[in-house]
N, C-alpha and C. Protein backbone atom coordinates (compact mmCIF):
# COMPACT_ATOMS: atom_id res chain seq x y z
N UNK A 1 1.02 4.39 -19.89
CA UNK A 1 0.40 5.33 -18.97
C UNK A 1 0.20 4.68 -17.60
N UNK A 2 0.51 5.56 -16.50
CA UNK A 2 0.12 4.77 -14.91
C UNK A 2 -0.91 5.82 -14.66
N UNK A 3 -2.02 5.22 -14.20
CA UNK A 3 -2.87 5.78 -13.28
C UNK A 3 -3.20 5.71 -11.94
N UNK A 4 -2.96 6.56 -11.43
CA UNK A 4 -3.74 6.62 -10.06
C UNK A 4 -4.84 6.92 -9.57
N UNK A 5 -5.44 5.68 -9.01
CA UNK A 5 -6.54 5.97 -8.41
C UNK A 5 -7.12 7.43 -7.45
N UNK A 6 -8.06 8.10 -8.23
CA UNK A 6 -8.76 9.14 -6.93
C UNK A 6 -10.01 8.95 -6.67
N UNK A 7 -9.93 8.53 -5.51
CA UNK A 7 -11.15 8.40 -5.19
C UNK A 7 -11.64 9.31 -3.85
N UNK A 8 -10.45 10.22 -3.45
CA UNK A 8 -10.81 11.52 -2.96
C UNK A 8 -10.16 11.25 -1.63
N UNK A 9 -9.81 10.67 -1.12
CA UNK A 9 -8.69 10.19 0.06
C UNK A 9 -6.95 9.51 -0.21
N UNK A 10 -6.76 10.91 0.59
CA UNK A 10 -4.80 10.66 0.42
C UNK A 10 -4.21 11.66 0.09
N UNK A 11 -2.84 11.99 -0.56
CA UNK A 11 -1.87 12.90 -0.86
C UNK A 11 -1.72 12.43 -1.97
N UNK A 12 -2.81 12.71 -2.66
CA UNK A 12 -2.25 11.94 -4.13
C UNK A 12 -1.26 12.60 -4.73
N UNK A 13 -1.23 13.79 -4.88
CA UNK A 13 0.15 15.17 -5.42
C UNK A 13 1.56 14.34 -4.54
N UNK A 14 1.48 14.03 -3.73
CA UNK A 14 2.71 13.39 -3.65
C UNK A 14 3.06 12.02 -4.31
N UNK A 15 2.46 11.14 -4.72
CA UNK A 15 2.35 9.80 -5.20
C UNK A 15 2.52 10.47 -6.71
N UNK A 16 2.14 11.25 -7.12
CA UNK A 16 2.16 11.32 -8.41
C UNK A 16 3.45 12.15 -8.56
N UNK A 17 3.97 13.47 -8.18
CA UNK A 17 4.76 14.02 -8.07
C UNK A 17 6.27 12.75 -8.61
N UNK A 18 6.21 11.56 -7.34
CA UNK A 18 7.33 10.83 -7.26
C UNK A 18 7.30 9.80 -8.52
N UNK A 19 6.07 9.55 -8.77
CA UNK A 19 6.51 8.66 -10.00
C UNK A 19 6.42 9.23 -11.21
N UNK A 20 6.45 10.65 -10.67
CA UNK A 20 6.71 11.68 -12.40
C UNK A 20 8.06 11.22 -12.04
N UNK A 21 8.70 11.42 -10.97
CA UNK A 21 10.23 11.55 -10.96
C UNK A 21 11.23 10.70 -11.37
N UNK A 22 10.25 9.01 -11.07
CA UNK A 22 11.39 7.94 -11.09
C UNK A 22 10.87 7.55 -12.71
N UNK A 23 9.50 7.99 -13.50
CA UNK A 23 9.44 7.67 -14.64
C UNK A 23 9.00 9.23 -15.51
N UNK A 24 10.16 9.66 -15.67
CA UNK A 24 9.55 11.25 -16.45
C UNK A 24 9.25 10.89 -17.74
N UNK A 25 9.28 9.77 -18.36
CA UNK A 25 9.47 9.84 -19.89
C UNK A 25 7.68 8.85 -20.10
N UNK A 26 6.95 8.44 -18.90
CA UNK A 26 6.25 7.94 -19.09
C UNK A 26 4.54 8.95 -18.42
N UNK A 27 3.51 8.86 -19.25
CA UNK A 27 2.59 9.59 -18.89
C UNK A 27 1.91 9.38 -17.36
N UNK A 28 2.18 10.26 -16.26
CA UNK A 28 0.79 9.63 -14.93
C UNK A 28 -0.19 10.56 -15.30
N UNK A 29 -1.23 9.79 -14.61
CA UNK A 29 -2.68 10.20 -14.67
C UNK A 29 -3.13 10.07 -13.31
N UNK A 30 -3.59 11.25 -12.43
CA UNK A 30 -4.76 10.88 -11.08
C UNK A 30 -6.30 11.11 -11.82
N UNK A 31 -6.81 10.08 -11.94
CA UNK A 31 -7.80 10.14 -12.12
C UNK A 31 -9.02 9.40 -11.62
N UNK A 32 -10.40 9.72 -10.99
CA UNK A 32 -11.47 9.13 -10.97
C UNK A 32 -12.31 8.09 -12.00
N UNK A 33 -12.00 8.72 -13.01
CA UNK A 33 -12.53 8.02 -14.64
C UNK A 33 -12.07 6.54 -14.27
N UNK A 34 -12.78 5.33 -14.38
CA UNK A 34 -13.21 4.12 -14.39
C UNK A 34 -12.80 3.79 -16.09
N UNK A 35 -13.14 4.43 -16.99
CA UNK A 35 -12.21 4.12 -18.11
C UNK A 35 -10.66 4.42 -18.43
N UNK A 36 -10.48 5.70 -17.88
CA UNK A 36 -8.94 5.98 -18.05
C UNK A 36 -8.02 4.96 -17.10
N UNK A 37 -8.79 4.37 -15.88
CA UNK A 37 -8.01 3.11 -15.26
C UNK A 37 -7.69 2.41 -16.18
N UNK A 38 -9.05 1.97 -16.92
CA UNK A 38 -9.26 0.57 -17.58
C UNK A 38 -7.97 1.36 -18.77
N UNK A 39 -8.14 1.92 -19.33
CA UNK A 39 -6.81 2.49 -20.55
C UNK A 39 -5.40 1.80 -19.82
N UNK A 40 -4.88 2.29 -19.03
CA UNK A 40 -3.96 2.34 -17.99
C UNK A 40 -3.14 0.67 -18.04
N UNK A 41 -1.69 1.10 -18.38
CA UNK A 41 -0.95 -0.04 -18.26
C UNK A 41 -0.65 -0.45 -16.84
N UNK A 42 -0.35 0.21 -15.90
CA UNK A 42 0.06 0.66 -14.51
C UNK A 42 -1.12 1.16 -13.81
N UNK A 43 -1.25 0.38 -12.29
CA UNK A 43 -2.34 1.49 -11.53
C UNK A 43 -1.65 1.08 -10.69
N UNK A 44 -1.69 2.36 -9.89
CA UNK A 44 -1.20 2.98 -8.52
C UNK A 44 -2.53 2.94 -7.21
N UNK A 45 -2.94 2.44 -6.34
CA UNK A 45 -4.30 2.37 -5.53
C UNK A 45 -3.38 3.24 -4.09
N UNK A 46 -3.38 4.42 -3.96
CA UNK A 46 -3.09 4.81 -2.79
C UNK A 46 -4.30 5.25 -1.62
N UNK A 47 -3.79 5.78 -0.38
CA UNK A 47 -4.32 6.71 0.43
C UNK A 47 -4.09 6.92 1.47
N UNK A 48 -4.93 7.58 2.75
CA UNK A 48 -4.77 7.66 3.76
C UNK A 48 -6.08 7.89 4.20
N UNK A 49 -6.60 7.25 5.92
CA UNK A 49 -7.56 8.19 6.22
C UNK A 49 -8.09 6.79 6.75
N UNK A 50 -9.40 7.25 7.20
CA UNK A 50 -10.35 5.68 8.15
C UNK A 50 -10.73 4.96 7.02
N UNK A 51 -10.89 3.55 7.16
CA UNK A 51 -11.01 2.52 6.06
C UNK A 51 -12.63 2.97 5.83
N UNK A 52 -13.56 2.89 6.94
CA UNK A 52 -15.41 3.35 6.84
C UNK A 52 -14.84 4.47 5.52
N UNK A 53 -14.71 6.04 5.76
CA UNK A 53 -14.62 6.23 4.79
C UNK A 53 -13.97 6.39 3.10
N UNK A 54 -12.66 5.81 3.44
CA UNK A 54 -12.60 5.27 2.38
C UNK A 54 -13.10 4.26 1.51
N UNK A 55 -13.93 3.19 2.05
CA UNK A 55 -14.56 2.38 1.11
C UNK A 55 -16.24 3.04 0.38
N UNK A 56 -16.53 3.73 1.71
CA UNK A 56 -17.46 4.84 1.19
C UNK A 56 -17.11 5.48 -0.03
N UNK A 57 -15.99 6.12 0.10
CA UNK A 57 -15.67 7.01 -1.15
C UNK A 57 -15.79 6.22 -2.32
N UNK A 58 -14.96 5.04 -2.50
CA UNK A 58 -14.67 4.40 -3.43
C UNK A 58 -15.83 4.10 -3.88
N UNK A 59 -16.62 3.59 -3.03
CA UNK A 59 -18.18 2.92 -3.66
C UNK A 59 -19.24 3.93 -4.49
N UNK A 60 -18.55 5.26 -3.80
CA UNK A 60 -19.72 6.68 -3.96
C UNK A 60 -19.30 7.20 -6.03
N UNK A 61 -17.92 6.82 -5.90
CA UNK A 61 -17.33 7.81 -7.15
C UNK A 61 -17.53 5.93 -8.12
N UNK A 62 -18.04 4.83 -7.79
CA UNK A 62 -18.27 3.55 -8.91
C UNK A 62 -16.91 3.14 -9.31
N UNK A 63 -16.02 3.33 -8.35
CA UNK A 63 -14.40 2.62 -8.64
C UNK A 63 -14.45 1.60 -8.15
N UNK A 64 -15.27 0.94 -7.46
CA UNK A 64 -14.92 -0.28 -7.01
C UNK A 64 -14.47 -1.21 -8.12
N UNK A 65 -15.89 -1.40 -8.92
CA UNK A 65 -15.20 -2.22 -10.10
C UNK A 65 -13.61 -2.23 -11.19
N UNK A 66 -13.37 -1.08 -11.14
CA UNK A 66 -12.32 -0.84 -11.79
C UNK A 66 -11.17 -0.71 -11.00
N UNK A 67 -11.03 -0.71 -9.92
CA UNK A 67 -9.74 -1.00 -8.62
C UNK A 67 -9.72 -3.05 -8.86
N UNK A 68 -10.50 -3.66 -8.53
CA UNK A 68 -10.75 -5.08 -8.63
C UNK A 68 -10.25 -5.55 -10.56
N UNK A 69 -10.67 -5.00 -11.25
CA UNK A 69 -10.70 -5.66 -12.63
C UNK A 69 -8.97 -5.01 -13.08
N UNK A 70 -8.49 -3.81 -12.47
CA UNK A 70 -7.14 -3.49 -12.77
C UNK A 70 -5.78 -4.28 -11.63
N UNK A 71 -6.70 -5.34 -10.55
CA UNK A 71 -6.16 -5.88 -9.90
C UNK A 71 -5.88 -7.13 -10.70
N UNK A 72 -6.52 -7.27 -11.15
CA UNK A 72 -7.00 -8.98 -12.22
C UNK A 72 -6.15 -8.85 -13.40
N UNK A 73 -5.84 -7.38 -13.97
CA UNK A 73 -5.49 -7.29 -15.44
C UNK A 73 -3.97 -7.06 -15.48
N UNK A 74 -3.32 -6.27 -14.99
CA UNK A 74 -2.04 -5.41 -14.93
C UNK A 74 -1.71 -5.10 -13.72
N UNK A 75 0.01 -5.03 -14.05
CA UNK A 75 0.46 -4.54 -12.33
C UNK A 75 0.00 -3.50 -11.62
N UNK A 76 -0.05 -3.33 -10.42
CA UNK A 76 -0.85 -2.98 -9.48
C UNK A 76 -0.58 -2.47 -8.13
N UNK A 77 0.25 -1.65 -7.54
CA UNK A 77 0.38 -0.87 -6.86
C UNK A 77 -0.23 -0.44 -5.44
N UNK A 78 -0.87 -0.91 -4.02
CA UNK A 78 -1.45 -0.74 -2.85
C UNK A 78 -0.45 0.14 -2.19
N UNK A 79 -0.88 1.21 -1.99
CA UNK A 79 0.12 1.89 -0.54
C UNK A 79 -1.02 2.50 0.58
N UNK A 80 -0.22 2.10 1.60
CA UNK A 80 -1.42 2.67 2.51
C UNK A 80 -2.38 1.79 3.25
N UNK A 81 -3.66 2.60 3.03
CA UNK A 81 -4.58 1.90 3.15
C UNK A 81 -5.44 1.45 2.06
N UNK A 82 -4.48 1.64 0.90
CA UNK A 82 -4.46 1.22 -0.50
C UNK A 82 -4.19 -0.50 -0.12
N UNK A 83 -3.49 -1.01 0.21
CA UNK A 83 -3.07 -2.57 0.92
C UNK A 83 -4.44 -3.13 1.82
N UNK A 84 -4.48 -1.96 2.90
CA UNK A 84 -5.65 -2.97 3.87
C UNK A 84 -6.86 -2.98 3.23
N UNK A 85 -7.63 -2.26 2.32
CA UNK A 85 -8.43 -2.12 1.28
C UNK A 85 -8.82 -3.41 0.59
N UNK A 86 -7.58 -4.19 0.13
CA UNK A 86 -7.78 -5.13 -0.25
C UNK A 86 -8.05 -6.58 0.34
N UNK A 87 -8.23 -6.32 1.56
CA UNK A 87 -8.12 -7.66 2.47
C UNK A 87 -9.69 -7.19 2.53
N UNK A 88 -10.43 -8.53 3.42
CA UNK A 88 -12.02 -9.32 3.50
C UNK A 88 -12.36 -8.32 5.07
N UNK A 89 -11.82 -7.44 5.36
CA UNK A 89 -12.38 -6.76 6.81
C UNK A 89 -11.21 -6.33 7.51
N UNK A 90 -12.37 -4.98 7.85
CA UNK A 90 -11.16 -4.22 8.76
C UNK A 90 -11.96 -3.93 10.10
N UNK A 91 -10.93 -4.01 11.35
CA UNK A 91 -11.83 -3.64 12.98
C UNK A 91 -11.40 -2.43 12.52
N UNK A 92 -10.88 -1.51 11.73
CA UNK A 92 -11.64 -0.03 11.73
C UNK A 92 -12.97 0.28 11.17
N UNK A 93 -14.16 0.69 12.20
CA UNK A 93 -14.98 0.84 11.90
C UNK A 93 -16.16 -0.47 11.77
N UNK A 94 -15.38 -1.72 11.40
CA UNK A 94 -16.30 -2.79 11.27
C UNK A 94 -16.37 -3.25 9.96
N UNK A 95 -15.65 -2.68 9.09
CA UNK A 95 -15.93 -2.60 7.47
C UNK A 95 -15.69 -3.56 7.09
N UNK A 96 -16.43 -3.81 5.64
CA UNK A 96 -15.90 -5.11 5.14
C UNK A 96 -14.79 -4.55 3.71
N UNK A 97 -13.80 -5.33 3.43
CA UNK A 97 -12.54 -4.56 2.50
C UNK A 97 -13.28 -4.88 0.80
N UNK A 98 -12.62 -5.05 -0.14
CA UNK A 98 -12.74 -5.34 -1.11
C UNK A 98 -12.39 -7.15 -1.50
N UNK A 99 -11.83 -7.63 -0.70
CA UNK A 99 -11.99 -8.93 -0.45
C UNK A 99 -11.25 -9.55 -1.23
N UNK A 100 -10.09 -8.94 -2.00
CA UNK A 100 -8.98 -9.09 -2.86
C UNK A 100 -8.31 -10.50 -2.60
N UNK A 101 -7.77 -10.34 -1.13
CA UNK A 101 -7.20 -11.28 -0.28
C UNK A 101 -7.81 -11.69 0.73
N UNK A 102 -7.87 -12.93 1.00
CA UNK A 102 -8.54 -13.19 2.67
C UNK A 102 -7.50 -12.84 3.57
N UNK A 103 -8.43 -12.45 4.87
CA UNK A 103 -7.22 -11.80 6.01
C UNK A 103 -8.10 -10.53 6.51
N UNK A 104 -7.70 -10.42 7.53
CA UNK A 104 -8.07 -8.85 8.24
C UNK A 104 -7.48 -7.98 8.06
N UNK A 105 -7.65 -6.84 9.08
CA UNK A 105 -7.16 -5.47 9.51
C UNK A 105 -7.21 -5.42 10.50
N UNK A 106 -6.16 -5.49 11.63
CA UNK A 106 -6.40 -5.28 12.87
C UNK A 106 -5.83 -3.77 13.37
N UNK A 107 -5.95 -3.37 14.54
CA UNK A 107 -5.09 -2.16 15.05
C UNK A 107 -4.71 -3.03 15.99
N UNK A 108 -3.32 -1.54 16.39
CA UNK A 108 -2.37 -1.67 17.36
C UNK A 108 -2.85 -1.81 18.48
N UNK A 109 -2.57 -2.63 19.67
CA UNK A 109 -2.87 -2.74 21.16
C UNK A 109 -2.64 -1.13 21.62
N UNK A 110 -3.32 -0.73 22.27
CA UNK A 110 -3.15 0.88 23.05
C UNK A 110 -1.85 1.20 23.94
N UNK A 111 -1.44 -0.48 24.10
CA UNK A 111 -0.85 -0.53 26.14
C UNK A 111 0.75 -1.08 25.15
N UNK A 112 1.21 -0.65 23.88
CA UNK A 112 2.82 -1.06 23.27
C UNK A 112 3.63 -0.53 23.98
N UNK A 113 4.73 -0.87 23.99
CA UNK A 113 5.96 -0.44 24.58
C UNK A 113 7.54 -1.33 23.86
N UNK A 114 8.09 -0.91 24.58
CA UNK A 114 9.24 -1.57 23.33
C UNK A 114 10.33 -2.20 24.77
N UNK A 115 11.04 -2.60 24.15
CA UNK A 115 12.10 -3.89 25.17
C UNK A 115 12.53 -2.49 26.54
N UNK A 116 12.71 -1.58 26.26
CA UNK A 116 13.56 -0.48 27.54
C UNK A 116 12.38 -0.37 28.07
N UNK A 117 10.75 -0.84 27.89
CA UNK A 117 9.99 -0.11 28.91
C UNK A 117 9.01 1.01 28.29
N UNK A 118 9.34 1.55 27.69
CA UNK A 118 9.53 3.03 26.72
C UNK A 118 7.62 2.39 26.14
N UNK A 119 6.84 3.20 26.30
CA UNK A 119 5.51 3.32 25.80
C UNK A 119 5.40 3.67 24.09
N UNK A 120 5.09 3.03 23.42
CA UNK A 120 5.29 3.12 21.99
C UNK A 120 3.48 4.07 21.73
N UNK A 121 3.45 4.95 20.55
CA UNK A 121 2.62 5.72 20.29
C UNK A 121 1.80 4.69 19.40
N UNK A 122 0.37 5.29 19.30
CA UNK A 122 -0.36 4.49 17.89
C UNK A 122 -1.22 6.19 17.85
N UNK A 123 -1.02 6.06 16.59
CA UNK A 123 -0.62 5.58 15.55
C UNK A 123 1.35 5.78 15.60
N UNK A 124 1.47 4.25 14.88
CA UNK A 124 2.69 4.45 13.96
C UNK A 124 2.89 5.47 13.41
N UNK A 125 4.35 6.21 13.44
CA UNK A 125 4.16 7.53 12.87
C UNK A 125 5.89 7.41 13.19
N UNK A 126 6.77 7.44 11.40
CA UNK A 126 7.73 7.73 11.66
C UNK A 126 8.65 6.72 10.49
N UNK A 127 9.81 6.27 10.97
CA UNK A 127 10.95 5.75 10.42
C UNK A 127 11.21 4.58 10.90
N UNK A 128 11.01 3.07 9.66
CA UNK A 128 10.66 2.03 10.45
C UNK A 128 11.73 1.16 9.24
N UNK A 129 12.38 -0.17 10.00
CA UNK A 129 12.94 -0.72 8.80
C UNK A 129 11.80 -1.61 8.36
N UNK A 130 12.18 -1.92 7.15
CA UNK A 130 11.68 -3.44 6.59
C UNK A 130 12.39 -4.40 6.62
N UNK A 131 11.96 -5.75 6.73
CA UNK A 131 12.56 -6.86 6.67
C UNK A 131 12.08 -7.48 5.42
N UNK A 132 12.51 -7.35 4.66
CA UNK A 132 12.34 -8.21 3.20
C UNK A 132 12.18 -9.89 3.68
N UNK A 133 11.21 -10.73 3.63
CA UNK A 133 10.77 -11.98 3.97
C UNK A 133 10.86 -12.67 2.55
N UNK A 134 10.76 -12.47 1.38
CA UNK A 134 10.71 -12.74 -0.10
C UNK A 134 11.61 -12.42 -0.89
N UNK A 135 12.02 -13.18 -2.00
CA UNK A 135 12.38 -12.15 -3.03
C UNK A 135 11.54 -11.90 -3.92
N UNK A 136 11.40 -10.60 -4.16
CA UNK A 136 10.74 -10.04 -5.28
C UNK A 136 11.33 -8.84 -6.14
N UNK A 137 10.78 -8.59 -7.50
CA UNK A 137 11.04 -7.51 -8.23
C UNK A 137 11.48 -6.31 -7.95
N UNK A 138 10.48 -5.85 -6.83
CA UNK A 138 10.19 -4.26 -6.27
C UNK A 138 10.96 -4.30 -5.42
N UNK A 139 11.90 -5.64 -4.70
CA UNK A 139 12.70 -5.16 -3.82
C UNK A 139 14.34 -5.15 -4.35
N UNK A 140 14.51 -5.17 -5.90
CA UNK A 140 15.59 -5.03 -6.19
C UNK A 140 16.06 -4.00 -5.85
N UNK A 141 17.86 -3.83 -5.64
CA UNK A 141 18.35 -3.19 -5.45
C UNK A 141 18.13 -1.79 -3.98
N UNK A 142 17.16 -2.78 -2.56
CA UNK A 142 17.16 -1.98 -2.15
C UNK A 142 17.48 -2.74 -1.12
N UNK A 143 18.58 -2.59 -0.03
CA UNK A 143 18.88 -3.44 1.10
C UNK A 143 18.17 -3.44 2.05
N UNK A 144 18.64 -5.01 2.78
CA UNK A 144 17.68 -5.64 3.48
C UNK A 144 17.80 -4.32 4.95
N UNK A 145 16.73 -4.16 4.90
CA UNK A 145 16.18 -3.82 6.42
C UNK A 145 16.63 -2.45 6.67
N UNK A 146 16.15 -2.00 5.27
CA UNK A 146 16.11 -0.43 4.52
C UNK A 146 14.85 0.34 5.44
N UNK A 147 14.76 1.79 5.12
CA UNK A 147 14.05 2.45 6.37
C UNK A 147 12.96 2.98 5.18
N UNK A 148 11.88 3.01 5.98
CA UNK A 148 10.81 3.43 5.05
C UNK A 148 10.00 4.65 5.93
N UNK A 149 8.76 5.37 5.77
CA UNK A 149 7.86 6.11 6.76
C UNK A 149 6.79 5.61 6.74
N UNK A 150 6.72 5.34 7.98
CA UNK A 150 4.57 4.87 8.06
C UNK A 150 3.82 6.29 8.65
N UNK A 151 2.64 6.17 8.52
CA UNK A 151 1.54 6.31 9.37
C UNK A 151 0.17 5.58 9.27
N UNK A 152 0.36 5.08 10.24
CA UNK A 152 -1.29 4.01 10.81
C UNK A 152 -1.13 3.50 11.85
N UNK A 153 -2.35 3.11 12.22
CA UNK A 153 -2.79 2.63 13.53
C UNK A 153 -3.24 1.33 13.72
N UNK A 154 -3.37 1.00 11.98
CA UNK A 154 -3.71 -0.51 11.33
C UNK A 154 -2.94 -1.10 10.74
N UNK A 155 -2.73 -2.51 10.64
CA UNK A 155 -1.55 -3.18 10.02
C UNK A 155 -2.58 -4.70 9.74
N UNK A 156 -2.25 -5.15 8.58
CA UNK A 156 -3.09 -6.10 8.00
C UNK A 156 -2.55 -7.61 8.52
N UNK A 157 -3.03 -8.73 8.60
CA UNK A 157 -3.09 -9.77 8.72
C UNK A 157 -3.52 -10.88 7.59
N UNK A 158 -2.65 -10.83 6.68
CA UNK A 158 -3.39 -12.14 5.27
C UNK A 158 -3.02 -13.36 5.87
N UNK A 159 -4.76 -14.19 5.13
CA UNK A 159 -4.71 -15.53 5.94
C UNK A 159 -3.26 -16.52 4.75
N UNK A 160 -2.93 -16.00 3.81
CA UNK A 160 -2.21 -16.58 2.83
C UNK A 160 -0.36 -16.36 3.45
N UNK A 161 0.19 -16.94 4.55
CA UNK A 161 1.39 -16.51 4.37
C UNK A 161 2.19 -16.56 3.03
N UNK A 162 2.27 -17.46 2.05
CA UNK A 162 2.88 -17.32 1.24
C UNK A 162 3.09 -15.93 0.62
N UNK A 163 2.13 -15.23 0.82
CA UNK A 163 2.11 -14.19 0.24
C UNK A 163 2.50 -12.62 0.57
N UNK A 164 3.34 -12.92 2.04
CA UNK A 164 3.66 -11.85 2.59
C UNK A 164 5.31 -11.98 2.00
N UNK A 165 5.65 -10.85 2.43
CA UNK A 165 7.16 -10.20 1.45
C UNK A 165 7.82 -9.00 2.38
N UNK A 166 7.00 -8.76 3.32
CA UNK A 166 7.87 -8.46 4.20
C UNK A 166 7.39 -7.99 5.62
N UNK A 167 7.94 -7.97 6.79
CA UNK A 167 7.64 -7.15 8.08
C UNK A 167 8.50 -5.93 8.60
N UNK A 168 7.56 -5.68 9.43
CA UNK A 168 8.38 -4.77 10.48
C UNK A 168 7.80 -4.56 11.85
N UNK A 169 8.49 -4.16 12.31
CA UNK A 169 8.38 -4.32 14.33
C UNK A 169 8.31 -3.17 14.68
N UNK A 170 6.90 -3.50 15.51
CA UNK A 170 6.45 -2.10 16.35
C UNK A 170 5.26 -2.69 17.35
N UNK A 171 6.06 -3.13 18.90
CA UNK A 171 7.35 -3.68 18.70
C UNK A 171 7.45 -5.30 18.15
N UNK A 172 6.51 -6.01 18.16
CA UNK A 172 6.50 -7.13 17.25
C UNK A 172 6.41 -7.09 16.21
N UNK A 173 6.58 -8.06 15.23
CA UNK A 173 6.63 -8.14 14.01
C UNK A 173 5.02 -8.12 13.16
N UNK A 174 5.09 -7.00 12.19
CA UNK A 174 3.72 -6.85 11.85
C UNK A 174 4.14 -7.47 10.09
N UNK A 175 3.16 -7.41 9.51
CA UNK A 175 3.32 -7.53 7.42
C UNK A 175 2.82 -5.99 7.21
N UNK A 176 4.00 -5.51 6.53
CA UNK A 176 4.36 -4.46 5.62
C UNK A 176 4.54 -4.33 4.33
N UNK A 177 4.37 -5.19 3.94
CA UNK A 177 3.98 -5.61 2.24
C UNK A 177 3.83 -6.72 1.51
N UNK A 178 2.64 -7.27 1.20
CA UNK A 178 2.17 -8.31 0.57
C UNK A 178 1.86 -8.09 -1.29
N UNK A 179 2.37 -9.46 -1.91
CA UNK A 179 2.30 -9.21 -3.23
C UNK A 179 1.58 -11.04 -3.74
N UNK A 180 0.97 -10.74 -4.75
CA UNK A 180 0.63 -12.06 -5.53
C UNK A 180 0.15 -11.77 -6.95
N UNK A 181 1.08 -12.67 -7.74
CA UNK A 181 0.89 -12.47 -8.97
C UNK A 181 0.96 -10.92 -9.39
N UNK A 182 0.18 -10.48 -10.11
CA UNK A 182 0.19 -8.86 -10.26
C UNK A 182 0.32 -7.92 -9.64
N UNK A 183 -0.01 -7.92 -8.49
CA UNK A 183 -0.24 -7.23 -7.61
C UNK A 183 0.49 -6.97 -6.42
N UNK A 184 1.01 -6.01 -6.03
CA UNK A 184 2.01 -5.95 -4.86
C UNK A 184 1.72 -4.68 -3.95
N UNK A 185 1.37 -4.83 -2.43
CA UNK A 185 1.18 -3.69 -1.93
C UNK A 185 1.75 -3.87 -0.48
N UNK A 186 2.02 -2.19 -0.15
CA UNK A 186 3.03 -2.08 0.97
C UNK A 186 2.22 -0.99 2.08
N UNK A 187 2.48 -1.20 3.33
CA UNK A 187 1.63 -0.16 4.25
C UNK A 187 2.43 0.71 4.41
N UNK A 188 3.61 0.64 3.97
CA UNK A 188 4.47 1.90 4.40
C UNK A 188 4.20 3.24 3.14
N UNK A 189 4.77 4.06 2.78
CA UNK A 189 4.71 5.42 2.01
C UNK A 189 5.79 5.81 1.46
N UNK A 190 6.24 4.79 0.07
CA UNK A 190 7.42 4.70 -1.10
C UNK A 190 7.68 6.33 -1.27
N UNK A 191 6.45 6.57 -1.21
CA UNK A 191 7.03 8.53 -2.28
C UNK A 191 6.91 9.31 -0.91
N UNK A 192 7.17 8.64 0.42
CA UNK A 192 7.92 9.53 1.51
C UNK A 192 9.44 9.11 2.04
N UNK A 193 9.52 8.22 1.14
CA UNK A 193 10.43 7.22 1.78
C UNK A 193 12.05 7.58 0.88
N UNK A 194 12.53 8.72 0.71
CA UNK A 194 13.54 8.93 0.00
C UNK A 194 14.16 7.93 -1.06
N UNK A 195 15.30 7.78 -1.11
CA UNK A 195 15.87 6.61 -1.95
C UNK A 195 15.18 5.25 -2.21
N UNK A 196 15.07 4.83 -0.90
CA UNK A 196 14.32 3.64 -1.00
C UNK A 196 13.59 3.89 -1.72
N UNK A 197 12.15 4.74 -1.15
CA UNK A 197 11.18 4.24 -1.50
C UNK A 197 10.74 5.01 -3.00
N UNK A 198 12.08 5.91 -3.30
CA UNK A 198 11.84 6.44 -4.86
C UNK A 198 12.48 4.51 -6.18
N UNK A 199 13.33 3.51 -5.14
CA UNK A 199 13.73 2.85 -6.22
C UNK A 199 12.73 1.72 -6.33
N UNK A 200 11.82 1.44 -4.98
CA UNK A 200 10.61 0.76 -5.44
C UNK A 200 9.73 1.09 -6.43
N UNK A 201 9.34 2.51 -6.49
CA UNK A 201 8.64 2.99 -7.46
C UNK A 201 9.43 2.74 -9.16
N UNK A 202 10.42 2.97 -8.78
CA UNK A 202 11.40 2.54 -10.11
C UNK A 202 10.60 1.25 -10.83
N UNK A 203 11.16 0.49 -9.91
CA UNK A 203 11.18 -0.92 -9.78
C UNK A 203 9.75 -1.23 -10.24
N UNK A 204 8.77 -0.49 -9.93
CA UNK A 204 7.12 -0.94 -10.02
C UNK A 204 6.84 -0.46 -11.51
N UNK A 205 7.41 0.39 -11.98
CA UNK A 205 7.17 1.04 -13.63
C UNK A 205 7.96 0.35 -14.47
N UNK A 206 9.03 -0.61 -13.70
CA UNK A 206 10.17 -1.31 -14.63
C UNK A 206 9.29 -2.82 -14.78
N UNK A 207 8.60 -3.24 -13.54
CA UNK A 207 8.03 -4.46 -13.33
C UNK A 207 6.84 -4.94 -14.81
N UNK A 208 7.46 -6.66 -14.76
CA UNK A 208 6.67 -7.10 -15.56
C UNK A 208 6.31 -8.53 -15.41
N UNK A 209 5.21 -8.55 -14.77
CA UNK A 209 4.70 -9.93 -14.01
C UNK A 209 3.64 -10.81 -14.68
């Protein structure tokens, strides 16, 4: 069984939708229940939205503990702000994260622009490659500097390089998905991300770390 975290922030109907798709023969669950996590071979931690209230939420519905102890136990899934969640602080809002990883959350400079001049938007919003920095599991079978979709305005900073796995440029090079041991999470949006990001999800229900 994979579960996904609800803790009331995100598109969860889409996250779940896609890994009905890439695993139909296996049960998903969105659920709040703190035991049906703990049941759960697979957890999925997605979302979207300001980190203030998302850690609010999380704290309000008593998932904290069971996001952290399914981080510790079984593979493990960050998309979003499912990823910056897990780092020691975010400058959105001032918050402090779940402290998974040391490292921040920073946002984008206001004043971006890209090599022609050209004023770049924040939030990120759109069709971005990845640069695979690692090899790992989840990036089988998907080529290097494959296109994914973001939206955010935040992009994380772990004090652990070893542990980053990949970037992308906007217009410098930011980390777009960090993994250790069990756990692997990406700021971009796998179940918006067509092919690609339906064979990561593959890849994350096939994974065994």
């Amino acid at each position: 069984m994979i579960a996904i975290i609800d803790y009331g922030m995100g598109n969860l109907r889409s996250v779940a939708q896609a890994m009905r798709h890439v695993a139909p023969d296996v049960e998903v669950i969105v659920s709040d229940d703190p035991a049906v996590i703990a049941r759960a071979e697979r957890v999925v931690f997605p979302g979207q939205g300001a980190m203030p209230d998302c850690m609010r939420a999380l704290n309000e519905r008593g998932l904290r503990a069971a996001v952290l102890d399914a981080a510790r136990n079984k593979p493990f899934l960050g998309i979003c702000i499912g990823l910056q969640m897990l780092f020691e602080h975010s400058a959105e809002g001032d918050v402090p994260g779940l402290g998974w990883w040391p490292g921040n959350v920073a946002r984008f400079p206001s004043n971006l622009s890209d090599a022609q001049g050209n004023k770049l938007k924040v939030p990120h919003m759109g069709w971005n490659q990845v640069h695979q920095t690692a090899a790992h599991p989840l990036w089988d079978g998907i080529e290097q500097d494959a296109r994914f979709y973001y939206v955010h305005s935040y992009y994380v900073q772990p004090a652990n390089a070893a542990s980053v796995q990949a970037t992308s440029d906007y217009p410098a090079p930011f980390v777009c998905a960090v993994a250790q041991n069990n756990v692997f999470a990406v700021q971009f949006h796998p179940e918006k991300s067509h092919a690609a990001g339906l064979k990561l999800l593959q890849n994350f229900v096939q994974w065994n770390p």
